[in-house]
N, C-alpha and C. Protein backbone atom coordinates (compact mmCIF):
# COMPACT_ATOMS: atom_id res chain seq x y z
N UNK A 1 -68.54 -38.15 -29.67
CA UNK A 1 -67.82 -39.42 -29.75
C UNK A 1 -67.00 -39.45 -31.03
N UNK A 2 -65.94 -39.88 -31.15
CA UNK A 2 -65.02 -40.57 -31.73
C UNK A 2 -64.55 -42.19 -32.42
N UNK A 3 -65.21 -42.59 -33.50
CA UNK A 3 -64.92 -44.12 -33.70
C UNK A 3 -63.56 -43.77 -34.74
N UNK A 4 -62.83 -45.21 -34.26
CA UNK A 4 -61.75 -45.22 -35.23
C UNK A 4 -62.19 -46.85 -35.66
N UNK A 5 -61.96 -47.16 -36.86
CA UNK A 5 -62.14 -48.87 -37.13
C UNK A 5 -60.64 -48.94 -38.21
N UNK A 6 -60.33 -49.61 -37.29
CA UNK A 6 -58.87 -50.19 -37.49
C UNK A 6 -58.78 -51.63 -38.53
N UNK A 7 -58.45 -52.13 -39.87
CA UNK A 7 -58.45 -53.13 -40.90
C UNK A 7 -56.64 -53.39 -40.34
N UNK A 8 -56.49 -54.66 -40.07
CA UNK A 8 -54.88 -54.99 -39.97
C UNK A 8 -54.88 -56.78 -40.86
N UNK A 9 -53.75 -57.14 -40.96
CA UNK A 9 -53.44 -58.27 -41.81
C UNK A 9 -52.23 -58.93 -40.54
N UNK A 10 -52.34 -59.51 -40.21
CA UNK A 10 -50.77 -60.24 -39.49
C UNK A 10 -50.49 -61.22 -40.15
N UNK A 11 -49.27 -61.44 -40.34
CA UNK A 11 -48.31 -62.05 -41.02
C UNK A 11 -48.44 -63.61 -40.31
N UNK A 12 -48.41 -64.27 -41.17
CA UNK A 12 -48.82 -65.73 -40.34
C UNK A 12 -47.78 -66.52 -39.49
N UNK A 13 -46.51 -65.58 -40.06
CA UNK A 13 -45.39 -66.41 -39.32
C UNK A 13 -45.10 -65.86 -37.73
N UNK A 14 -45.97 -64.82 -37.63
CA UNK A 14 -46.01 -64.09 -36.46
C UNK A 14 -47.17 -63.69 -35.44
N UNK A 15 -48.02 -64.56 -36.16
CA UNK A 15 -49.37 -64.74 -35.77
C UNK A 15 -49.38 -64.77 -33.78
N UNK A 16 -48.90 -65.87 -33.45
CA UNK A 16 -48.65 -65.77 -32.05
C UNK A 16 -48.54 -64.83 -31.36
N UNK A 17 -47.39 -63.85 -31.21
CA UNK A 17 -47.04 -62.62 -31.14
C UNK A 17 -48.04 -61.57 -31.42
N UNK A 18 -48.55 -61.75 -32.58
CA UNK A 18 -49.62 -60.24 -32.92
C UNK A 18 -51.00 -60.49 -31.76
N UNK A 19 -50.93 -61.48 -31.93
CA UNK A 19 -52.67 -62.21 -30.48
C UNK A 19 -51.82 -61.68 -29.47
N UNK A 20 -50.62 -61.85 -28.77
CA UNK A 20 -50.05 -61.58 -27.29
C UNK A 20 -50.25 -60.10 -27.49
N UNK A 21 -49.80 -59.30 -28.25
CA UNK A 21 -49.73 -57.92 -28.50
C UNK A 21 -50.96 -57.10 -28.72
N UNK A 22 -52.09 -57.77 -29.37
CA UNK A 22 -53.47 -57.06 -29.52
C UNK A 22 -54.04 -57.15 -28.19
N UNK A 23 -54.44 -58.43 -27.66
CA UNK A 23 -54.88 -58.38 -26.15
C UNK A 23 -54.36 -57.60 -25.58
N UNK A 24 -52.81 -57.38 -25.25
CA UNK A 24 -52.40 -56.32 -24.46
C UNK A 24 -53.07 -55.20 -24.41
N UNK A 25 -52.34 -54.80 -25.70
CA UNK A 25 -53.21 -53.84 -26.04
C UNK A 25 -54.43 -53.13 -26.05
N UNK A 26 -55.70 -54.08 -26.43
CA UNK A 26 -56.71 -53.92 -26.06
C UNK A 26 -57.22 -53.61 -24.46
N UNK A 27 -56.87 -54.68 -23.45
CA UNK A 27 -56.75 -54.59 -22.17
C UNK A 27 -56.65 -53.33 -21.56
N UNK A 28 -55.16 -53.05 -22.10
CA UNK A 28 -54.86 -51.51 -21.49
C UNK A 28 -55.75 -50.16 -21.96
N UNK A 29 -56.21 -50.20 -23.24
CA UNK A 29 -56.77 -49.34 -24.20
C UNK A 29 -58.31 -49.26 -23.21
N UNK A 30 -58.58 -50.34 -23.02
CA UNK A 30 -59.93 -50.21 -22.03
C UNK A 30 -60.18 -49.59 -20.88
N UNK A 31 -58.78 -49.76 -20.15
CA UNK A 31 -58.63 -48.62 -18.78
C UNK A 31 -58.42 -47.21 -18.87
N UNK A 32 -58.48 -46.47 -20.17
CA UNK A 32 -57.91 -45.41 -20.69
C UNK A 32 -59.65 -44.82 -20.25
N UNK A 33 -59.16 -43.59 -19.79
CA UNK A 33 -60.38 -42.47 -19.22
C UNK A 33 -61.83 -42.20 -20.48
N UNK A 34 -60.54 -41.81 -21.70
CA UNK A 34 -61.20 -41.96 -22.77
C UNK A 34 -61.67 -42.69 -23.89
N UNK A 35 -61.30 -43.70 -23.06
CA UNK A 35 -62.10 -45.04 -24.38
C UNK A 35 -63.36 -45.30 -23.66
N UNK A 36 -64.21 -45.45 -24.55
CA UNK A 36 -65.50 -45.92 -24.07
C UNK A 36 -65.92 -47.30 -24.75
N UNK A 37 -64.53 -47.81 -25.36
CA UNK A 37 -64.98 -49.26 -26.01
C UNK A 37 -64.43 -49.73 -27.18
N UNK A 38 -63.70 -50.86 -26.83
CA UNK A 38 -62.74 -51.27 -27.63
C UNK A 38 -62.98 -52.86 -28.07
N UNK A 39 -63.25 -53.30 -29.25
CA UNK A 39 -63.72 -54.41 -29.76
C UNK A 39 -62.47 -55.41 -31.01
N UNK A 40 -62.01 -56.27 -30.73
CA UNK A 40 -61.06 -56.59 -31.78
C UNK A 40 -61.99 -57.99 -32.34
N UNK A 41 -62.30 -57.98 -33.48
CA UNK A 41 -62.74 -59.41 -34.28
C UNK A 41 -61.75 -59.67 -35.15
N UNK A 42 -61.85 -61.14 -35.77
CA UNK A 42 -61.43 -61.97 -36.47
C UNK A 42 -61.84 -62.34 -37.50
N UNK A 43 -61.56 -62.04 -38.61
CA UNK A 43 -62.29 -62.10 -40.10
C UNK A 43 -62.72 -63.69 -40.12
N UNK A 44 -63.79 -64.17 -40.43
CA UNK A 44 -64.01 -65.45 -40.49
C UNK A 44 -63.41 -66.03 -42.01
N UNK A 45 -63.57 -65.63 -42.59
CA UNK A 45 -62.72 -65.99 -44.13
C UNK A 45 -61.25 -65.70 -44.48
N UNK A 46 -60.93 -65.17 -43.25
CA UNK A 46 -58.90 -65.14 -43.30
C UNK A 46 -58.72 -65.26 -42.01
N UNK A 47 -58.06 -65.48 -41.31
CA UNK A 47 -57.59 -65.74 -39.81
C UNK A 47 -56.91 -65.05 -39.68
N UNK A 48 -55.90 -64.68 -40.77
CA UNK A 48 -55.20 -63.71 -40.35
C UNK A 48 -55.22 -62.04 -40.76
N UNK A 49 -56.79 -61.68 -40.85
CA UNK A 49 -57.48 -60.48 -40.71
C UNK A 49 -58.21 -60.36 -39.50
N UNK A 50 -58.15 -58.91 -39.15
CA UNK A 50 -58.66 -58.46 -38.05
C UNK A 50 -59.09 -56.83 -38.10
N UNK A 51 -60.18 -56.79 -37.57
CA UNK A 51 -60.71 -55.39 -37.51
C UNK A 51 -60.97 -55.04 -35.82
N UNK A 52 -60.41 -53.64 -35.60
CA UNK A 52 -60.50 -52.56 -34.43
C UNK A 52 -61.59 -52.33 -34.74
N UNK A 53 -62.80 -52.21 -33.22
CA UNK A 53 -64.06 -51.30 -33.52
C UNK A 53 -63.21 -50.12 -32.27
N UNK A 54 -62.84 -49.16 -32.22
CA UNK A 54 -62.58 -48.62 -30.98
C UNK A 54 -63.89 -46.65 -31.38
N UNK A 55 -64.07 -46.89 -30.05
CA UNK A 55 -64.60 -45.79 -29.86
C UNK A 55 -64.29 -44.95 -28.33
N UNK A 56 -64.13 -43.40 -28.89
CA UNK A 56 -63.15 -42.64 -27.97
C UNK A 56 -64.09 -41.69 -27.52
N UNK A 57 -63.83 -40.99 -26.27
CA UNK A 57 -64.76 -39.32 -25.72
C UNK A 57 -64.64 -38.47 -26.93
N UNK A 58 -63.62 -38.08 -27.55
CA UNK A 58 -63.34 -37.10 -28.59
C UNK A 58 -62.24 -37.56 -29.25
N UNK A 59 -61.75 -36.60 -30.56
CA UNK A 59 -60.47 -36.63 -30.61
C UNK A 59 -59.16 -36.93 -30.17
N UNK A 60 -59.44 -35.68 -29.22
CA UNK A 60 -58.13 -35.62 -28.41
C UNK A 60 -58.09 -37.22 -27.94
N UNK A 61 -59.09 -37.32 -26.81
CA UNK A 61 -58.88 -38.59 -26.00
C UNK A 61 -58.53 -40.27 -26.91
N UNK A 62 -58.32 -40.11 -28.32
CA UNK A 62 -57.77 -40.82 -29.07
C UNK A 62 -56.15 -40.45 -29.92
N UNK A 63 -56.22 -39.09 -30.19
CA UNK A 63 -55.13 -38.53 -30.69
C UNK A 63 -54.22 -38.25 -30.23
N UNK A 64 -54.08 -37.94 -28.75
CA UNK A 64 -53.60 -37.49 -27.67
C UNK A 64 -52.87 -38.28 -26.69
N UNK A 65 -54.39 -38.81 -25.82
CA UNK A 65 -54.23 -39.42 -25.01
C UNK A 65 -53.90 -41.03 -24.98
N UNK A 66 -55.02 -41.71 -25.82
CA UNK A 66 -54.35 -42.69 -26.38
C UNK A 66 -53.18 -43.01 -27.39
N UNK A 67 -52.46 -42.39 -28.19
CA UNK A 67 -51.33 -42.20 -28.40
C UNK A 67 -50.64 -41.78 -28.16
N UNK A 68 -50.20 -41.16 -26.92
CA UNK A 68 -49.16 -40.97 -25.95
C UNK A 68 -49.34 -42.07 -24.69
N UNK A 69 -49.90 -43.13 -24.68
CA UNK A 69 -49.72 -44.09 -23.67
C UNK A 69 -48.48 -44.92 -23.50
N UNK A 70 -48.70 -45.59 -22.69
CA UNK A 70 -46.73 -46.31 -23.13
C UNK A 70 -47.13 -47.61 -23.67
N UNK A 71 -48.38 -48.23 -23.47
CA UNK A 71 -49.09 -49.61 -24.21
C UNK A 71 -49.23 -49.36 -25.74
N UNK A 72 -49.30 -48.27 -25.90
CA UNK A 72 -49.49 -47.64 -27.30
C UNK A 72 -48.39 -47.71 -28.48
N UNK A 73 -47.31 -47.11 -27.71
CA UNK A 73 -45.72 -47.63 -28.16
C UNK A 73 -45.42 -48.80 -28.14
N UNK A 74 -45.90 -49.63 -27.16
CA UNK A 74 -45.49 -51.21 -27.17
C UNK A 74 -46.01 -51.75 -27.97
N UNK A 75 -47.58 -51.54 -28.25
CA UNK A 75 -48.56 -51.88 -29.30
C UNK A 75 -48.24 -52.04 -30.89
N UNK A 76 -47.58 -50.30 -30.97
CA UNK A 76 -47.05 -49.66 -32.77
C UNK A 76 -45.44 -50.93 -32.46
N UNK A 77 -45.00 -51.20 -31.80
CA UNK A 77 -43.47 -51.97 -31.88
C UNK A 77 -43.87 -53.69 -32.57
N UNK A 78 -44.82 -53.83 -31.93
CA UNK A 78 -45.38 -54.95 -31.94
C UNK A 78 -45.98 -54.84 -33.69
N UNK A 79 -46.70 -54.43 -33.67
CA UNK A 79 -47.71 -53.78 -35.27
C UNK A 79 -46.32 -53.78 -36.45
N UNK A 80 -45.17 -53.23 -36.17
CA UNK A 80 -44.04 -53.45 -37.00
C UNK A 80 -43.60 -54.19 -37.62
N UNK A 81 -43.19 -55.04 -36.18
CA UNK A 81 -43.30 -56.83 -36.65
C UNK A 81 -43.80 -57.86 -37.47
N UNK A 82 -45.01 -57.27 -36.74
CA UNK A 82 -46.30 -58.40 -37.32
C UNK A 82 -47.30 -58.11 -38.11
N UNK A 83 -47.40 -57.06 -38.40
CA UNK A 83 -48.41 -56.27 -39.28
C UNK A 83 -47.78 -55.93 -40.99
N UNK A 84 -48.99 -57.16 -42.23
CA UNK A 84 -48.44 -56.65 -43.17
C UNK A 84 -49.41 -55.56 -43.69
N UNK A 85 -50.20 -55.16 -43.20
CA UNK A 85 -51.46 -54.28 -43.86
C UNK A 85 -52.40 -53.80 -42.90
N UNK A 86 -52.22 -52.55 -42.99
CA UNK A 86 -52.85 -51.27 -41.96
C UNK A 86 -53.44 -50.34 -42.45
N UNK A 87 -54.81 -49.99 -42.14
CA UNK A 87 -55.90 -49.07 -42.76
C UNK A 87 -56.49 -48.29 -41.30
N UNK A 88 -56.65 -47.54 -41.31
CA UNK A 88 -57.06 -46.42 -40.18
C UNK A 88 -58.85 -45.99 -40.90
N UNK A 89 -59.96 -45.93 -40.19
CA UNK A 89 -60.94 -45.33 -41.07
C UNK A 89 -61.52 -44.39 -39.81
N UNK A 90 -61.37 -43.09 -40.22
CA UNK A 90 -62.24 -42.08 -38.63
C UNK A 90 -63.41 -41.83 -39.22
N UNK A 91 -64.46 -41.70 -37.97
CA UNK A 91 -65.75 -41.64 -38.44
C UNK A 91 -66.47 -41.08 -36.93
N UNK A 92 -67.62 -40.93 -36.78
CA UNK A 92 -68.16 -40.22 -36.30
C UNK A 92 -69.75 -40.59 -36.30
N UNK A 93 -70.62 -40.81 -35.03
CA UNK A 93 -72.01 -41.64 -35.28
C UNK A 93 -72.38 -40.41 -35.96
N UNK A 94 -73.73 -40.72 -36.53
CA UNK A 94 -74.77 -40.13 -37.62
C UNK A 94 -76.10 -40.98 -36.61
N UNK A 95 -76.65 -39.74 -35.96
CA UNK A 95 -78.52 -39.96 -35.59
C UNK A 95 -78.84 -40.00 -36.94
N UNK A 96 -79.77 -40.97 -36.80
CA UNK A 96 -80.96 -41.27 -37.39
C UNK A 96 -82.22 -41.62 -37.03
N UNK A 97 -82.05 -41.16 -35.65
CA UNK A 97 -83.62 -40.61 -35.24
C UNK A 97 -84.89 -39.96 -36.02
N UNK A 98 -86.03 -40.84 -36.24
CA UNK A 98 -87.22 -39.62 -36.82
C UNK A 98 -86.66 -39.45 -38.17
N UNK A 99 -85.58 -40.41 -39.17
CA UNK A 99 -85.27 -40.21 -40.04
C UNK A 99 -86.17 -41.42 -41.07
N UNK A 100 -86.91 -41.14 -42.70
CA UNK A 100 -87.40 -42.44 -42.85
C UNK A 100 -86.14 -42.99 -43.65
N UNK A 101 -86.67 -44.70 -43.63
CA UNK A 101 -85.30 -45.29 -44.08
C UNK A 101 -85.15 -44.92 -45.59
């Protein structure tokens, strides 16, 4: 598996627009072969923060496949607009099975 957790800021004057554009987004991102789960929250202490939980089959099926979609392009057009602050973090689960805390 593949997690990406996505940190974004939208611009308040465009706030409207960035909600029409994340749902999209999200929506479509969910029918993708290789997403196994896509989560968008709302910072409770800024409104206009938001964090991606997305988790992918692999790499590819995030590097690849989900960025060659055409929702994906509509998504980054949208993110242009309305996005003043963008952080990408890749990561990867860690078992901790049979591990002590």
């Amino acid at each position: 598996m593949f997690v990406v957790i996505v940190h974004l800021r939208a611009r308040p004057d465009r706030l409207g627009t960035f909600l029409t554009g994340i749902e999209a987004n999200a929506r479509a991102t969910r029918r993708e072969p290789g997403c196994l789960r896509i989560d968008v929250v709302r910072a409770d202490e800024d409104p206009h923060r938001f964090i991606l939980y997305e988790i992918y089959r692999d790499r590819t099926a995030f590097f690849t496949e989900h960025r060659s979609a055409a929702h994906y392009a509509a998504w980054r057009q949208i993110a242009e607009e309305c996005v003043t602050e963008h952080r990408n973090t890749f990561c990867h689960p860690v078992s901790l099975q049979g591990k002590d805390s």
